[in-house]
Every structure is written in C-alpha cells, then in structure tokens.
N, C-alpha and C. Protein backbone atom coordinates (compact mmCIF):
# COMPACT_ATOMS: atom_id res chain seq x y z
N UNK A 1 0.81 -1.18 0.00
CA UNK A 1 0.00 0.00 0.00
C UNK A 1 0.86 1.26 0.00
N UNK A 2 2.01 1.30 0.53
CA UNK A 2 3.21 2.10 0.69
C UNK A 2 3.95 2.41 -0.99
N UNK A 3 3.65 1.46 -1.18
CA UNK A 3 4.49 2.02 -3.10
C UNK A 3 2.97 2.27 -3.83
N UNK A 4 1.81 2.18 -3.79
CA UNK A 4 0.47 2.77 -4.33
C UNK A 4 0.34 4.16 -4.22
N UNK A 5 0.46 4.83 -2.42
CA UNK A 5 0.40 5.87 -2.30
C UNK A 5 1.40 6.90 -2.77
N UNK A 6 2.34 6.23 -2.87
CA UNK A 6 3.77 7.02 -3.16
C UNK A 6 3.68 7.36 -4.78
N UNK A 7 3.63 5.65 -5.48
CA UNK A 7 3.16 6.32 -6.82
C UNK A 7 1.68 7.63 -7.23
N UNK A 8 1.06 7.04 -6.38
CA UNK A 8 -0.33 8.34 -6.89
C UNK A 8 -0.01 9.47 -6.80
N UNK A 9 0.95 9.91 -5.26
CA UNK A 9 1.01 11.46 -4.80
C UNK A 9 2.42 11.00 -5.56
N UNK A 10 3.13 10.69 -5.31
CA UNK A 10 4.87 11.49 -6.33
C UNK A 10 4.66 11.29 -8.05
N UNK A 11 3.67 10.30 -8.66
CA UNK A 11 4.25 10.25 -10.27
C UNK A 11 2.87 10.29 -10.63
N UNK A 12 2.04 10.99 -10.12
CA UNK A 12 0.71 11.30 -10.42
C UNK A 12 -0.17 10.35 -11.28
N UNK A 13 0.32 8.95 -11.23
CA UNK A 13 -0.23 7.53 -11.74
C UNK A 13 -1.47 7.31 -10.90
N UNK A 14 -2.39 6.72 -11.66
CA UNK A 14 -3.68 6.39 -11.42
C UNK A 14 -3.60 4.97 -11.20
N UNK A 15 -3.93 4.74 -9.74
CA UNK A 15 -3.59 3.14 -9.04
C UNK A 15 -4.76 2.36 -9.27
N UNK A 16 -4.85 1.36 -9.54
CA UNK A 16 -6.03 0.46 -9.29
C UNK A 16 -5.80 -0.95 -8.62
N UNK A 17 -6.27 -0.90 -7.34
CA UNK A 17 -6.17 -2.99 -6.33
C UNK A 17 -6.91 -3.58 -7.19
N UNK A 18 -6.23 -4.69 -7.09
CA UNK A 18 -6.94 -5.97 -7.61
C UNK A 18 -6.45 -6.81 -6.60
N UNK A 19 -7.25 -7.34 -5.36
CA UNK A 19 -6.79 -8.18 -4.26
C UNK A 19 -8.16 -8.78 -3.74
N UNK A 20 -7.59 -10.01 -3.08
CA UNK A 20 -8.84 -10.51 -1.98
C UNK A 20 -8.70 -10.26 -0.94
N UNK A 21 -8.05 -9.04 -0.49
CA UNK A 21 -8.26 -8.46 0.90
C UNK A 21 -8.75 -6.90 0.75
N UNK A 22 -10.19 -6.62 0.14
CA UNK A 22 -10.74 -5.56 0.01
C UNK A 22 -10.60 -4.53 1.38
N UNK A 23 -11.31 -5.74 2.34
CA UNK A 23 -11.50 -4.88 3.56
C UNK A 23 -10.35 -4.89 4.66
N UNK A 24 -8.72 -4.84 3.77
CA UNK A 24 -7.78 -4.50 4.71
C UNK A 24 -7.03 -3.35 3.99
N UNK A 25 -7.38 -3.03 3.08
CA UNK A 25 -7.26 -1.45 2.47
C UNK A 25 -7.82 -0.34 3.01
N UNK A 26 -6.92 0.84 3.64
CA UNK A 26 -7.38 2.20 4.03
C UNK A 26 -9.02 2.77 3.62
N UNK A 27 -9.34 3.23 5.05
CA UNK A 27 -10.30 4.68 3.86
C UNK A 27 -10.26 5.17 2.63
N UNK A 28 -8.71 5.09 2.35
CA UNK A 28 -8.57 6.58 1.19
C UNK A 28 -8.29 5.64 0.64
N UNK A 29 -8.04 4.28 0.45
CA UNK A 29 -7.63 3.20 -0.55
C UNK A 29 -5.96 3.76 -0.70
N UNK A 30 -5.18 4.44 -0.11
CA UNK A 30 -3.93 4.32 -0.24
C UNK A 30 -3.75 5.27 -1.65
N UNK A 31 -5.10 6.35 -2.01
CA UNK A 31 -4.87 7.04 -2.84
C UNK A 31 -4.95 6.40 -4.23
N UNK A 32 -5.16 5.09 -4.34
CA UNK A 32 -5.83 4.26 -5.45
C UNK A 32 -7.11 4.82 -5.48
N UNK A 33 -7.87 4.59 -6.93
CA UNK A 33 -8.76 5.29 -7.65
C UNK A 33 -9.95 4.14 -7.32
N UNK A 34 -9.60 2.96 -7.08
CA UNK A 34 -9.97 2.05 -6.93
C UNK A 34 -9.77 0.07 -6.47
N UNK A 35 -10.93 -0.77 -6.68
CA UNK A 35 -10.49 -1.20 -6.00
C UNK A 35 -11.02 -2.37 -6.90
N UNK A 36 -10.83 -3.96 -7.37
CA UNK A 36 -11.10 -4.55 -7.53
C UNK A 36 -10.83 -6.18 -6.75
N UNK A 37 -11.99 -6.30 -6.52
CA UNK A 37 -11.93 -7.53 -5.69
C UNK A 37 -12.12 -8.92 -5.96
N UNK A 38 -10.97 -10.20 -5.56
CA UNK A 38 -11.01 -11.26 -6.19
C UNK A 38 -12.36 -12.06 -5.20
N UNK A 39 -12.97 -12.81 -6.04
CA UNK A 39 -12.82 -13.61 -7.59
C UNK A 39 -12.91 -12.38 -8.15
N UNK A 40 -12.66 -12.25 -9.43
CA UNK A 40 -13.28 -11.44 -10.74
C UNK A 40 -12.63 -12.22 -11.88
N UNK A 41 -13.26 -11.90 -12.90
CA UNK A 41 -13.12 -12.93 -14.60
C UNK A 41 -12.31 -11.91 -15.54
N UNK A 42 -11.72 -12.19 -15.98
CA UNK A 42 -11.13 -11.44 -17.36
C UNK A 42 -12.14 -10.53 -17.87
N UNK A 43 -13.14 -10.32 -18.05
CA UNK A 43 -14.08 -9.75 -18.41
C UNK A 43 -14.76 -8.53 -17.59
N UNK A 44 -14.30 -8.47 -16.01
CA UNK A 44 -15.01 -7.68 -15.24
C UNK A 44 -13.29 -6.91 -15.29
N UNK A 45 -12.40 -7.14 -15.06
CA UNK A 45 -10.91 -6.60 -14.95
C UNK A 45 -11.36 -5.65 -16.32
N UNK A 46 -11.54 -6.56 -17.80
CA UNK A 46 -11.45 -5.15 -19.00
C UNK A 46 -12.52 -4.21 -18.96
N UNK A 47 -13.51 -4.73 -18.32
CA UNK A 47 -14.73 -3.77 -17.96
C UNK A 47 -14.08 -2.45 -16.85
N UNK A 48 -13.53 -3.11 -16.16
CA UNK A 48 -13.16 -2.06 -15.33
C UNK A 48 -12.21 -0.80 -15.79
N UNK A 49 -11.01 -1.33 -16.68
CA UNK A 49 -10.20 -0.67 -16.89
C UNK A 49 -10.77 0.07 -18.25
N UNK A 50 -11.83 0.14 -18.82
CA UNK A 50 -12.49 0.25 -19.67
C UNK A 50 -12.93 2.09 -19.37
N UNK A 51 -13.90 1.15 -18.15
CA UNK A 51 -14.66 2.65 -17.11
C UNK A 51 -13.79 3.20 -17.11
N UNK A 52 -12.24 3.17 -16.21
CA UNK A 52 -11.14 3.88 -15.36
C UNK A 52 -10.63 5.18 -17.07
N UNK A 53 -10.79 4.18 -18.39
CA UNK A 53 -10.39 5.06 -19.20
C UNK A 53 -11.07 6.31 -19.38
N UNK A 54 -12.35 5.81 -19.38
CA UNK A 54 -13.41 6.87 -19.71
C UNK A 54 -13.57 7.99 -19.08
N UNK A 55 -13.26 7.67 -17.57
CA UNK A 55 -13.10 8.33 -16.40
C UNK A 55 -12.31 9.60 -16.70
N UNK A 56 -10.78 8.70 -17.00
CA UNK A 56 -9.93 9.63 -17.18
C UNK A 56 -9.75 10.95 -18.70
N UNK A 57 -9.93 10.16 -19.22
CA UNK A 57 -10.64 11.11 -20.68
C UNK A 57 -10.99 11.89 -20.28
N UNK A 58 -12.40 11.66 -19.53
CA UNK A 58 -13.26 12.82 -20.24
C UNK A 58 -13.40 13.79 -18.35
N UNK A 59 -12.52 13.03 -17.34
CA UNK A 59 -12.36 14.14 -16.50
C UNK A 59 -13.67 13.57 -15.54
N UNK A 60 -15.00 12.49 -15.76
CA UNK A 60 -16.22 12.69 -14.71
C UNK A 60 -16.63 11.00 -15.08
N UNK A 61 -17.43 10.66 -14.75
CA UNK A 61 -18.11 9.22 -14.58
C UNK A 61 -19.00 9.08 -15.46
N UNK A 62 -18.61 8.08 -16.94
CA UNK A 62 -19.69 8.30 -17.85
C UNK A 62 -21.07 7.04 -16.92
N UNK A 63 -21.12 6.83 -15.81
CA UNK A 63 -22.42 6.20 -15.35
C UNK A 63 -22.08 5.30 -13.71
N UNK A 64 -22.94 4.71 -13.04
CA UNK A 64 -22.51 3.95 -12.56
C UNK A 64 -21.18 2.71 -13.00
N UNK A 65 -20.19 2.60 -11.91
CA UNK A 65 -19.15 1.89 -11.97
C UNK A 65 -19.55 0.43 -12.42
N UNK A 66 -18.61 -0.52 -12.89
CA UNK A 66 -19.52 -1.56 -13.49
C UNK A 66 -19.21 -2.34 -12.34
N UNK A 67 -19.59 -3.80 -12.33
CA UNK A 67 -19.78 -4.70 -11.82
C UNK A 67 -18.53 -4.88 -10.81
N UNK A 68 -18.11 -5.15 -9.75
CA UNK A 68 -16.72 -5.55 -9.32
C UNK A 68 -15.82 -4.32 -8.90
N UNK A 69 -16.24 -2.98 -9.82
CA UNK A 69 -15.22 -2.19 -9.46
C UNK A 69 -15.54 -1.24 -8.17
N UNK A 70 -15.23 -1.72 -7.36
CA UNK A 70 -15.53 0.16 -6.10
C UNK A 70 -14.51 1.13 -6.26
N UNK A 71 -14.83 2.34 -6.79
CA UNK A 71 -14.14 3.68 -6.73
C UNK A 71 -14.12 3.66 -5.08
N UNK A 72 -12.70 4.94 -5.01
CA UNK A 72 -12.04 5.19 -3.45
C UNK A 72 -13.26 6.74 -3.68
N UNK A 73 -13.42 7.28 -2.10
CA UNK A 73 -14.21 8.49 -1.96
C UNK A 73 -13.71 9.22 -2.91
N UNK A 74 -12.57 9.54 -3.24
CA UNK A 74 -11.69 10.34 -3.46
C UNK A 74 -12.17 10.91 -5.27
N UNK A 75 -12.05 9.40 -5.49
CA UNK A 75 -12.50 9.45 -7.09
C UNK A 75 -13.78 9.61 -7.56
N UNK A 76 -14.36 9.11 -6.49
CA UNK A 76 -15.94 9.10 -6.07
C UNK A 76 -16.30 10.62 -6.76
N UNK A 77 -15.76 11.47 -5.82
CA UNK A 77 -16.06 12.73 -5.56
C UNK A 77 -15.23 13.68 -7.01
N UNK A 78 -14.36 12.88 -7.19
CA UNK A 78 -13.11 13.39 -8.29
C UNK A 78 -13.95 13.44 -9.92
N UNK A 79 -14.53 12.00 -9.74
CA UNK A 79 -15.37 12.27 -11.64
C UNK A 79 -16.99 12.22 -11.10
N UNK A 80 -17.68 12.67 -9.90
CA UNK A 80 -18.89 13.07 -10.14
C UNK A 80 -19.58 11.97 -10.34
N UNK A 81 -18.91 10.50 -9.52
CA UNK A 81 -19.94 9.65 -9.30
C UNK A 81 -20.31 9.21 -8.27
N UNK A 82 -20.89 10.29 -7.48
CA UNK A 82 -21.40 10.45 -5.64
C UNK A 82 -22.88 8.91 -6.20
N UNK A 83 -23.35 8.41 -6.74
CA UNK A 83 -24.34 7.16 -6.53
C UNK A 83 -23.21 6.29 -6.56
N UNK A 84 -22.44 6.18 -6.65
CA UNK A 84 -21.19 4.96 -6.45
C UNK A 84 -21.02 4.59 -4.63
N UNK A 85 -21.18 5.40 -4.64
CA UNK A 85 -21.26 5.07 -2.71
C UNK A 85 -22.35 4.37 -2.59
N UNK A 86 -23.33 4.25 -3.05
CA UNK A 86 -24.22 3.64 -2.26
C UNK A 86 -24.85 2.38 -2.69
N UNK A 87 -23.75 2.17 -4.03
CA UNK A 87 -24.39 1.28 -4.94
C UNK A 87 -23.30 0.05 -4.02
C-alpha cells in the first residue's frame, strides 16, 4: 500500500487494487482510484479498466461503476460519481 500511495502522490499515476483483501485497504484506498476484488473474470478486470479510461478522458463518470469495481471516496467525488457510494 506504501508504493500505491507514493506512486499516486509522487508520479501522479492512477492506481487500481486488484486483491482478496478488500476490507484490509485504508479509507482513502492508499490514494488508489480504486479497488477490484477477487474472484473477478477477465471480463469484469477489461470492464473495469475500460470505465477507469473513460473516467480519465473525459475528466467525470460516464455512469454507474460496473460490476466488481468500487471507486475510493476520493474518485468518487473526483469524476462526479457520488451514486457509487451507495451502490
């Protein structure tokens, strides 16, 4: 979690977990954008990184996050997808 945060705040890289320990990741997700949690299929991973592009493009959340992926508050709040919390 120590080289996640370091990359986000020093090389301004956009982090994404992919682990089966969701719920031993920070509040802030360690400044990761997000979070993907195992199991997941080849198919929910390109879905995800799919969203994360779109995200980043166009600057906001073209919709709810897809299947598997939880955005951190941070990003939540960052592309304007405040229904991601509650979904």
């Amino acid at each position: 979690m120590d080289a996640a945060r370091h990359i986000a705040e020093s090389c301004g890289a956009v982090v994404l977990f992919m682990t089966a320990n969701v719920l031993r990741l920070p509040e802030d997700f360690a400044g990761a954008c997000g979070v993907v949690g195992k199991p997941y299929s080849e198919h929910a991973v390109k879905t995800a990184l799919a969203y994360l592009e779109v995200c980043l493009r166009e600057g906001r959340a073209p919709g709810p996050p897809p299947l598997g992926l939880h955005l951190s508050p941070d990003y939540v709040r960052r592309w304007g997808a405040d229904y991601a919390l509650s979904a």
